[in-house]
C-alpha atoms as a PDB file:
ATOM      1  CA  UNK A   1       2.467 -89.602  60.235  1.00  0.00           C
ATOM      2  CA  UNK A   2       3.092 -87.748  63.455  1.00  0.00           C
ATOM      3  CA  UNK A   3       5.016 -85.109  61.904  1.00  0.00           C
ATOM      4  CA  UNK A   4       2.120 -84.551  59.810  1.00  0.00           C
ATOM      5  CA  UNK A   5      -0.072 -84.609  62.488  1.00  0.00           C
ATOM      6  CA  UNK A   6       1.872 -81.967  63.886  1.00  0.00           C
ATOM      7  CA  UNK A   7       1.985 -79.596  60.970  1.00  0.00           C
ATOM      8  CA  UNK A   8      -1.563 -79.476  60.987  1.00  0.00           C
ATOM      9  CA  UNK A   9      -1.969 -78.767  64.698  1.00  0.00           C
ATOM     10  CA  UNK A  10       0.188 -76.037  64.216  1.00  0.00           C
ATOM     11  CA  UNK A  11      -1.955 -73.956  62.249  1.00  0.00           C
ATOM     12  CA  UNK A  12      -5.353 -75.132  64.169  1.00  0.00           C
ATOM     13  CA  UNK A  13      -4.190 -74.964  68.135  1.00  0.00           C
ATOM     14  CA  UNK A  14      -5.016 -71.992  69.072  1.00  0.00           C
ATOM     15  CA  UNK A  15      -8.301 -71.851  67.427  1.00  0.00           C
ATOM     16  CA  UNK A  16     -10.954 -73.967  68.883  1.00  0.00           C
ATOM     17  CA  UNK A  17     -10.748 -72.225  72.244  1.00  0.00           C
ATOM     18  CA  UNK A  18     -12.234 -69.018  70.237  1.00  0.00           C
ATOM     19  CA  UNK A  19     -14.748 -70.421  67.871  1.00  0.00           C
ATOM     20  CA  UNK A  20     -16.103 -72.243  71.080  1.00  0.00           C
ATOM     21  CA  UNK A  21     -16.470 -69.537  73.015  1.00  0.00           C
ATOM     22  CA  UNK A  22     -17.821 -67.864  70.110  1.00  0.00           C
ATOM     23  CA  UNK A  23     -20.521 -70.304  70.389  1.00  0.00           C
ATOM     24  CA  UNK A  24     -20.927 -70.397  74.335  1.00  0.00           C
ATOM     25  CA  UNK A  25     -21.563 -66.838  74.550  1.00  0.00           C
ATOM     26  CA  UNK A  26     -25.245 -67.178  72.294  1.00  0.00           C
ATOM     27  CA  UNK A  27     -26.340 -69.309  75.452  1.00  0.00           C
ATOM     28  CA  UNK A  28     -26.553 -73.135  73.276  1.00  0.00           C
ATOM     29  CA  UNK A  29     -25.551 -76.105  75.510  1.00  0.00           C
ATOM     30  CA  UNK A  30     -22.045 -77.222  75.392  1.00  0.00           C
ATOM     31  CA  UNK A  31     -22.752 -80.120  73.287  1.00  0.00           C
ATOM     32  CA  UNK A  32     -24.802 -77.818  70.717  1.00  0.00           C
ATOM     33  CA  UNK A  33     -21.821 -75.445  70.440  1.00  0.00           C
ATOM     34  CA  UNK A  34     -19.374 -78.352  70.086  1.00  0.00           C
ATOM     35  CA  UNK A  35     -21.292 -80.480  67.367  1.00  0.00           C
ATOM     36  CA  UNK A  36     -22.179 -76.984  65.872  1.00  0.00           C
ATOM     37  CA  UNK A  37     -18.673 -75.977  65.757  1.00  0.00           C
ATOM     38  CA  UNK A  38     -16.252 -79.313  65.128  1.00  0.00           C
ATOM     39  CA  UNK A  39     -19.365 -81.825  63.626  1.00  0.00           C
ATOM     40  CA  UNK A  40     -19.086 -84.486  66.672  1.00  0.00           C
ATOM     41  CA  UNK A  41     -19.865 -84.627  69.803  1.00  0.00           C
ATOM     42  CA  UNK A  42     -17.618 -86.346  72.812  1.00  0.00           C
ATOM     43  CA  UNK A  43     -18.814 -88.013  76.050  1.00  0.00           C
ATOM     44  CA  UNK A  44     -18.050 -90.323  79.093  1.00  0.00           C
ATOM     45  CA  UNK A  45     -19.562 -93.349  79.565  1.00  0.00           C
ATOM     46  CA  UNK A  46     -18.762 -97.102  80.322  1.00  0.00           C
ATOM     47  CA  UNK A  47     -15.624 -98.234  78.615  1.00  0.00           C
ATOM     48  CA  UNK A  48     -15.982-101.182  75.963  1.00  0.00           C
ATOM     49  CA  UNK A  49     -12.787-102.745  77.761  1.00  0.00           C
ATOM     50  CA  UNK A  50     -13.479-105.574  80.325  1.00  0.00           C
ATOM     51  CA  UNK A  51     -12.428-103.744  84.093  1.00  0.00           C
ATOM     52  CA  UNK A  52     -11.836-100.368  82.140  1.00  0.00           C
ATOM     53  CA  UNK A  53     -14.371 -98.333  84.434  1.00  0.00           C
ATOM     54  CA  UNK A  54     -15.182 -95.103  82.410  1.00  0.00           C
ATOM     55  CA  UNK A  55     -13.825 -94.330  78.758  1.00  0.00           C
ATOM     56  CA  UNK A  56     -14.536 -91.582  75.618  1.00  0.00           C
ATOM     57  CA  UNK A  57     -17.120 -92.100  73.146  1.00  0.00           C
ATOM     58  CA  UNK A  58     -17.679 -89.942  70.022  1.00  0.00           C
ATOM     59  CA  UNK A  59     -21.405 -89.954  70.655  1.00  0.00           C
ATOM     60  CA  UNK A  60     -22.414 -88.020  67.452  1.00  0.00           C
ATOM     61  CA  UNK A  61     -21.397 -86.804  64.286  1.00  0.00           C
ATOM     62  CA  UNK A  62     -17.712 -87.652  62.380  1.00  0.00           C
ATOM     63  CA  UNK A  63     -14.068 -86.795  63.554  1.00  0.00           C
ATOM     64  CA  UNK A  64     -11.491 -86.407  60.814  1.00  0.00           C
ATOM     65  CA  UNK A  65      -7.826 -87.586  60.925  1.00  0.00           C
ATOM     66  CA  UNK A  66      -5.661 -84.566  62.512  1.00  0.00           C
ATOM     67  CA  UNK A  67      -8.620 -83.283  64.670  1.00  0.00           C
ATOM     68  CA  UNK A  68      -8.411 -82.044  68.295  1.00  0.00           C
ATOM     69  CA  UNK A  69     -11.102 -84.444  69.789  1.00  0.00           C
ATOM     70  CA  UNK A  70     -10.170 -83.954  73.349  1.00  0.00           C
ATOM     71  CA  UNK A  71      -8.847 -81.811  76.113  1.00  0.00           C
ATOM     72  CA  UNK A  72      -6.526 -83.436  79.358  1.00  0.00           C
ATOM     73  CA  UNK A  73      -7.544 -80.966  82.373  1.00  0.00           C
ATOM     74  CA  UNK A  74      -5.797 -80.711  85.485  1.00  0.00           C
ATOM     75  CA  UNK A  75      -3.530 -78.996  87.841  1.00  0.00           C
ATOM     76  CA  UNK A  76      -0.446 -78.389  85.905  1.00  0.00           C
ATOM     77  CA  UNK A  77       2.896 -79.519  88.595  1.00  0.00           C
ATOM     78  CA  UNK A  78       7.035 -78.465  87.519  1.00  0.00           C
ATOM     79  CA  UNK A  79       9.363 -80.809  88.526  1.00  0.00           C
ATOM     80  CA  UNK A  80      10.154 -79.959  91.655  1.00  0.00           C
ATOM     81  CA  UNK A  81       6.709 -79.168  93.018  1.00  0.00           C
ATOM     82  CA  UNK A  82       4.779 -81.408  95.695  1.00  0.00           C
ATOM     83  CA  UNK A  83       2.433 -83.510  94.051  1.00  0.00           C
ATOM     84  CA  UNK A  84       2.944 -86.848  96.596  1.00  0.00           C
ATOM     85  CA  UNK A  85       0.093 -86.126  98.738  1.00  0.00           C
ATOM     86  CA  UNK A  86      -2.069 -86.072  95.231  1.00  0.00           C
ATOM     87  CA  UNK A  87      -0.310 -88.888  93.442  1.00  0.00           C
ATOM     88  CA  UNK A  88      -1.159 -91.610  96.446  1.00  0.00           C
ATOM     89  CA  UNK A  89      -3.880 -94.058  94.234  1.00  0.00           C
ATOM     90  CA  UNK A  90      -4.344 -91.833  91.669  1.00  0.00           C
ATOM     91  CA  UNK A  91      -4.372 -93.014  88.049  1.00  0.00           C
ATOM     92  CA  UNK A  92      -4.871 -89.221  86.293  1.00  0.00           C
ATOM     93  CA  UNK A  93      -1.639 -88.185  86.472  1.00  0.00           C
ATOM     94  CA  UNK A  94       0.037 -87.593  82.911  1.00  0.00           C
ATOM     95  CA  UNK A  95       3.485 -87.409  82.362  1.00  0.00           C
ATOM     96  CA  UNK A  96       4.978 -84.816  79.639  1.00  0.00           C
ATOM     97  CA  UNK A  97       8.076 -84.978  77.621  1.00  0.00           C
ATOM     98  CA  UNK A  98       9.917 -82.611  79.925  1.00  0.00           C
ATOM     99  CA  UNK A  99       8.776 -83.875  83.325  1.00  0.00           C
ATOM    100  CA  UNK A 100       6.172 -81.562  83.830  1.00  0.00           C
ATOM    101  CA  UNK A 101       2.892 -83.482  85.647  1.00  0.00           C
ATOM    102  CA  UNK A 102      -0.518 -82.537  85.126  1.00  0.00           C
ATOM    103  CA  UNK A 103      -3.387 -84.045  87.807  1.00  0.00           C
ATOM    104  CA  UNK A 104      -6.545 -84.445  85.760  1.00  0.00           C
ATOM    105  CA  UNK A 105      -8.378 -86.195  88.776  1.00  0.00           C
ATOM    106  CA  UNK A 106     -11.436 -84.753  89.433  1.00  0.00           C
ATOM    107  CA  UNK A 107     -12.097 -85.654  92.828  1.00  0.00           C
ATOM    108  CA  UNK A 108     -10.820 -85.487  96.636  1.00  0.00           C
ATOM    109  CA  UNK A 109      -7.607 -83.652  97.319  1.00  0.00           C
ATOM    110  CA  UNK A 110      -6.573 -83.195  93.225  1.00  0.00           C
ATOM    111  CA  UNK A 111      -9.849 -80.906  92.828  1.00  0.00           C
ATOM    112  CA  UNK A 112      -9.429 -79.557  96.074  1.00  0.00           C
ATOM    113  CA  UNK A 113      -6.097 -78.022  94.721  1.00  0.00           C
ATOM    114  CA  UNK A 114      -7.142 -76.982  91.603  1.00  0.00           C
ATOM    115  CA  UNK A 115      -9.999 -75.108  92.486  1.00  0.00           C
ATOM    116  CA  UNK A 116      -7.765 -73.289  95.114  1.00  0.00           C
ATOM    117  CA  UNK A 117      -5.220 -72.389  92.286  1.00  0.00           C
ATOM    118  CA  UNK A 118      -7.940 -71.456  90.031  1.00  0.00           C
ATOM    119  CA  UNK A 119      -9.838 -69.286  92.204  1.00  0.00           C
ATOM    120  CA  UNK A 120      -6.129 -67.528  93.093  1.00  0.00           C
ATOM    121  CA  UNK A 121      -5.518 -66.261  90.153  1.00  0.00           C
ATOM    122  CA  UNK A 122      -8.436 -64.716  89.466  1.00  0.00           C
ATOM    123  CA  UNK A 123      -8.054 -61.803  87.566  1.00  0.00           C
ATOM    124  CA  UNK A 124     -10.938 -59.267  88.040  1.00  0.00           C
ATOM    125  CA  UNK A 125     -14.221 -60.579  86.629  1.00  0.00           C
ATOM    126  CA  UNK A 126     -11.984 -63.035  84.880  1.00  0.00           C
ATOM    127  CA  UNK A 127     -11.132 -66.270  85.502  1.00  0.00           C
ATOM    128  CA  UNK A 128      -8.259 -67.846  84.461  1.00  0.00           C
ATOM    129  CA  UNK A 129      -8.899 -71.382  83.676  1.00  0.00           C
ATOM    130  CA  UNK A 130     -12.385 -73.689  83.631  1.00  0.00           C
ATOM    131  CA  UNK A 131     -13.465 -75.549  86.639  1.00  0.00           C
ATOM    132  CA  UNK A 132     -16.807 -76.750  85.286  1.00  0.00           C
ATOM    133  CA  UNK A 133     -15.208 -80.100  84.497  1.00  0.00           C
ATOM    134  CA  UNK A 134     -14.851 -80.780  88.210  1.00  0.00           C
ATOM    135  CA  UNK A 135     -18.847 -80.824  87.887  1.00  0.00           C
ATOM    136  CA  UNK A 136     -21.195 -83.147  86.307  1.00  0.00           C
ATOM    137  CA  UNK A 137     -21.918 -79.854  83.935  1.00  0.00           C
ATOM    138  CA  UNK A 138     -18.981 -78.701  82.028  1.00  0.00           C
ATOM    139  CA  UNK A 139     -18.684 -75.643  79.712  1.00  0.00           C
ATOM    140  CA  UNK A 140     -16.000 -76.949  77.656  1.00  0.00           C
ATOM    141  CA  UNK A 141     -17.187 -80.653  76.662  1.00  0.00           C
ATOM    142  CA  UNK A 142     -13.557 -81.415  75.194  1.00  0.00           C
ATOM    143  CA  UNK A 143     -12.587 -81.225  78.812  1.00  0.00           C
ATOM    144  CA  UNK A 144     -12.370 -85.119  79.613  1.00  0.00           C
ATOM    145  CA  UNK A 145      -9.314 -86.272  77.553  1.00  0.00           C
ATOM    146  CA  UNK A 146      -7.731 -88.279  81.268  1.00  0.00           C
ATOM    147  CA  UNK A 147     -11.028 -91.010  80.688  1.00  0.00           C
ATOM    148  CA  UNK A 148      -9.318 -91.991  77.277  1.00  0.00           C
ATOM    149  CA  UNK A 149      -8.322 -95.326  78.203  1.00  0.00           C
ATOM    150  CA  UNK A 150      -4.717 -96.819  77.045  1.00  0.00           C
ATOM    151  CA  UNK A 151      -5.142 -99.284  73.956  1.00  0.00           C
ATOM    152  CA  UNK A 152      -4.567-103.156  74.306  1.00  0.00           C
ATOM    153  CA  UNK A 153      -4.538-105.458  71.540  1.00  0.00           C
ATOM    154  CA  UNK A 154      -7.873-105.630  70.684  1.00  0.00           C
ATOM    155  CA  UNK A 155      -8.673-101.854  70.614  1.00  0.00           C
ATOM    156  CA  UNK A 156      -5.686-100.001  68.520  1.00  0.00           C
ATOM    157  CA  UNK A 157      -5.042 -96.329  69.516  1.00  0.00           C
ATOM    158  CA  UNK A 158      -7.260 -94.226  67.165  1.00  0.00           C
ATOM    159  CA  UNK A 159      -5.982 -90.554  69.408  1.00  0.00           C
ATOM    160  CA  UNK A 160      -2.298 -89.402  70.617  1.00  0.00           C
ATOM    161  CA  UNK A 161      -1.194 -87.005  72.903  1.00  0.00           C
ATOM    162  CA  UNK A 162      -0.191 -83.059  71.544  1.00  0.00           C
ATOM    163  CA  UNK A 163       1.778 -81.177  74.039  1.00  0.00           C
ATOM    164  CA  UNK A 164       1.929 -77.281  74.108  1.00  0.00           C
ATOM    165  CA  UNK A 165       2.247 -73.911  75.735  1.00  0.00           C
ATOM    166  CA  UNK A 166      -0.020 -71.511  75.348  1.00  0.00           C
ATOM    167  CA  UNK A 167       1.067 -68.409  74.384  1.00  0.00           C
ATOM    168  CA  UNK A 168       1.744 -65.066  76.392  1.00  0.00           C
ATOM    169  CA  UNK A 169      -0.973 -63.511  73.689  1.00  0.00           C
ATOM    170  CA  UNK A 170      -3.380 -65.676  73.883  1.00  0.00           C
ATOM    171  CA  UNK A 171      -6.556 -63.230  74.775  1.00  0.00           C
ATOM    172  CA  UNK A 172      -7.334 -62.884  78.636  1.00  0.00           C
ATOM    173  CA  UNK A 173     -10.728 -63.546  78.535  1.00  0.00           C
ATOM    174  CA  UNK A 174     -10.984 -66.731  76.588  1.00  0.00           C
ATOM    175  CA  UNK A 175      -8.279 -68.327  79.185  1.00  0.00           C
ATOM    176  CA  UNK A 176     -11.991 -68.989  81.394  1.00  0.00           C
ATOM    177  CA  UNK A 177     -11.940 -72.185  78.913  1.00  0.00           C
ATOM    178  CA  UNK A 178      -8.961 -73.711  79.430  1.00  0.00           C
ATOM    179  CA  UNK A 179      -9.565 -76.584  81.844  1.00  0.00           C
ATOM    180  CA  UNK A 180      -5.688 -76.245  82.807  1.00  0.00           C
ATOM    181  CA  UNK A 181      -4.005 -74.305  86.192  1.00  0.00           C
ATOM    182  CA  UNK A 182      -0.607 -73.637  87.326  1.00  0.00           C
ATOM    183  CA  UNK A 183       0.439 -75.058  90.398  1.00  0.00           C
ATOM    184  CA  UNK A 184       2.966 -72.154  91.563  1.00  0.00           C
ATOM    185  CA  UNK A 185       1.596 -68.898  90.686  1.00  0.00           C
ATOM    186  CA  UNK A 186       4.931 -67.046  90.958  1.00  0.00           C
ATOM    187  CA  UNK A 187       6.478 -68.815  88.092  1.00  0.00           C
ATOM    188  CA  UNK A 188       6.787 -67.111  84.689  1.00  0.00           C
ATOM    189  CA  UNK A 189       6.166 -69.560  81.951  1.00  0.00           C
ATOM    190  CA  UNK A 190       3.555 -70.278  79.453  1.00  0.00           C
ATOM    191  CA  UNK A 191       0.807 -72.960  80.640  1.00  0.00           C
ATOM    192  CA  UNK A 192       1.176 -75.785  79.800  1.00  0.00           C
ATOM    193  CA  UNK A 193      -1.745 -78.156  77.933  1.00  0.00           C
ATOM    194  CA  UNK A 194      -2.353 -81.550  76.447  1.00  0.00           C
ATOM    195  CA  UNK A 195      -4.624 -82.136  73.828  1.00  0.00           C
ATOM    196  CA  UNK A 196      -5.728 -85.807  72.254  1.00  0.00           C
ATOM    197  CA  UNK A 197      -5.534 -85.676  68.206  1.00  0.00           C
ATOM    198  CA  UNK A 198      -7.335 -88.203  66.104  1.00  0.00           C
ATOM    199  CA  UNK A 199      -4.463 -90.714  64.420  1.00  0.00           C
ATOM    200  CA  UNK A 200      -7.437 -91.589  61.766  1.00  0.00           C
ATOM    201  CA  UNK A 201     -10.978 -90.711  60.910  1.00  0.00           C
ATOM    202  CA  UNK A 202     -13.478 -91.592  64.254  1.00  0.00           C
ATOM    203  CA  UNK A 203     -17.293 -92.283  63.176  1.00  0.00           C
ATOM    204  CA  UNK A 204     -20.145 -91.874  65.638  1.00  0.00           C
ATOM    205  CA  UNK A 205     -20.138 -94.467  68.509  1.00  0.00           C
ATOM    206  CA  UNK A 206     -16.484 -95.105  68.528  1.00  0.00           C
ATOM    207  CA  UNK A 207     -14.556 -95.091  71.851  1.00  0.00           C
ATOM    208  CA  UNK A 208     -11.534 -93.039  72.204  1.00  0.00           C
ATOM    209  CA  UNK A 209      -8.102 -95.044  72.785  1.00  0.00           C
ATOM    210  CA  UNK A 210      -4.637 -93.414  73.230  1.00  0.00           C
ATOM    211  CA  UNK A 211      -0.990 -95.032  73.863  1.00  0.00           C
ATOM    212  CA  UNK A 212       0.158 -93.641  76.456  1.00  0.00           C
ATOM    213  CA  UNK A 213       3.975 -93.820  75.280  1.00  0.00           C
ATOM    214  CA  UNK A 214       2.993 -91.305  72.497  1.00  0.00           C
ATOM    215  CA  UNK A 215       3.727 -88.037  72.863  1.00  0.00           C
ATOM    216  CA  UNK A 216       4.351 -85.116  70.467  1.00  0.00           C
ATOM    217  CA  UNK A 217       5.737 -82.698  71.799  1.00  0.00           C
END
């Protein structure tokens, strides 16, 4: 199943990123362009699990099988780069395949760093990565794939985790949408994102679960 999961997110990866923006630019609200655009509609709110705090909810519309549902936004940490300091009590951090860490906490010293790295490497009038989902207003409304909450064994995992890089083409001024920074700005490598992809077909009102221990990479 995964490695037909993965066949399919080969060909689609890349593309959501334009047909959103697409979307953005005629001035709808985030939500608009994204039910517009994919047919459903994400959002936080209170998990269905007991002590869970905040989860995912497909608030409106369908979500086939194979289907990018969600984005995992943070500040994006190699191996050997300091992330202690950030780590202390903080439940956000994801763990890829190859060791790389990315911080998806939105608040305290985590967003202090990521807006630092974002505004850095500014590029002209363009920016390269989101930071509207530190706010209670972001552009990209995919952007809150690290409130997925981990499945238990009342609530199977309907989502898993999609690793990638994105490409040294991939157009300059779309990277604004990306809710993903580089820690180190002097490295040369692709950036790296997560994405959440539906494991089978999510109606309106479900909640989002993932395992944790899968990873495609």
């Amino acid at each position: 199943m995964l490695r037909s999961l993965r066949r399919r997110w080969d060909g689609y990866k890349y593309r959501f990123v334009p047909w959103l923006a697409l979307n953005l630019r005629r001035k709808r609200s985030p939500e608009e362009v994204l039910f517009n655009t994919l047919g459903f509609t994400v959002t936080r709110d209170r998990s269905s699990l007991v002590s869970a705090g905040t989860g995912v909810f497909v608030t409106k519309g369908f979500v086939p099988k194979g289907t990018l549902v969600s984005m995992y936004p943070g500040t994006v940490y190699r191996k050997h780069e300091p992330i202690f300091f950030q780590s202390l009590g903080n439940p956000f951090i994801f763990r890829c395949i190859d060791g790389i860490l990315i911080d998806g906490n939105d608040k305290g010293l985590s967003r202090s760093v990521y807006r630092s790295c974002s505004r850095r490497d500014q590029l002209g009038p363009f920016q390269m990565s989101d930071e509207s989902w530190l706010t209670s207003a972001p552009q990209n409304p995919l952007a809150v794939g690290q409130y997925v909450n981990n499945c238990s064994r009342e609530k199977a995992a309907n989502v898993c985790y999609q690793e990638f890089d994105v490409p040294g083409y991939f157009p300059v001024e779309l990277k604004q949408y990306l809710p993903n920074i580089v820690y180190s700005h002097d490295i040369e490598s692709h950036l790296r994102c997560v994405v959440l992809v539906t494991l089978r077909d999510i109606k309106q009102g479900e909640e989002l679960f993932s395992n944790y221990y899968t990873v495609v990479n």
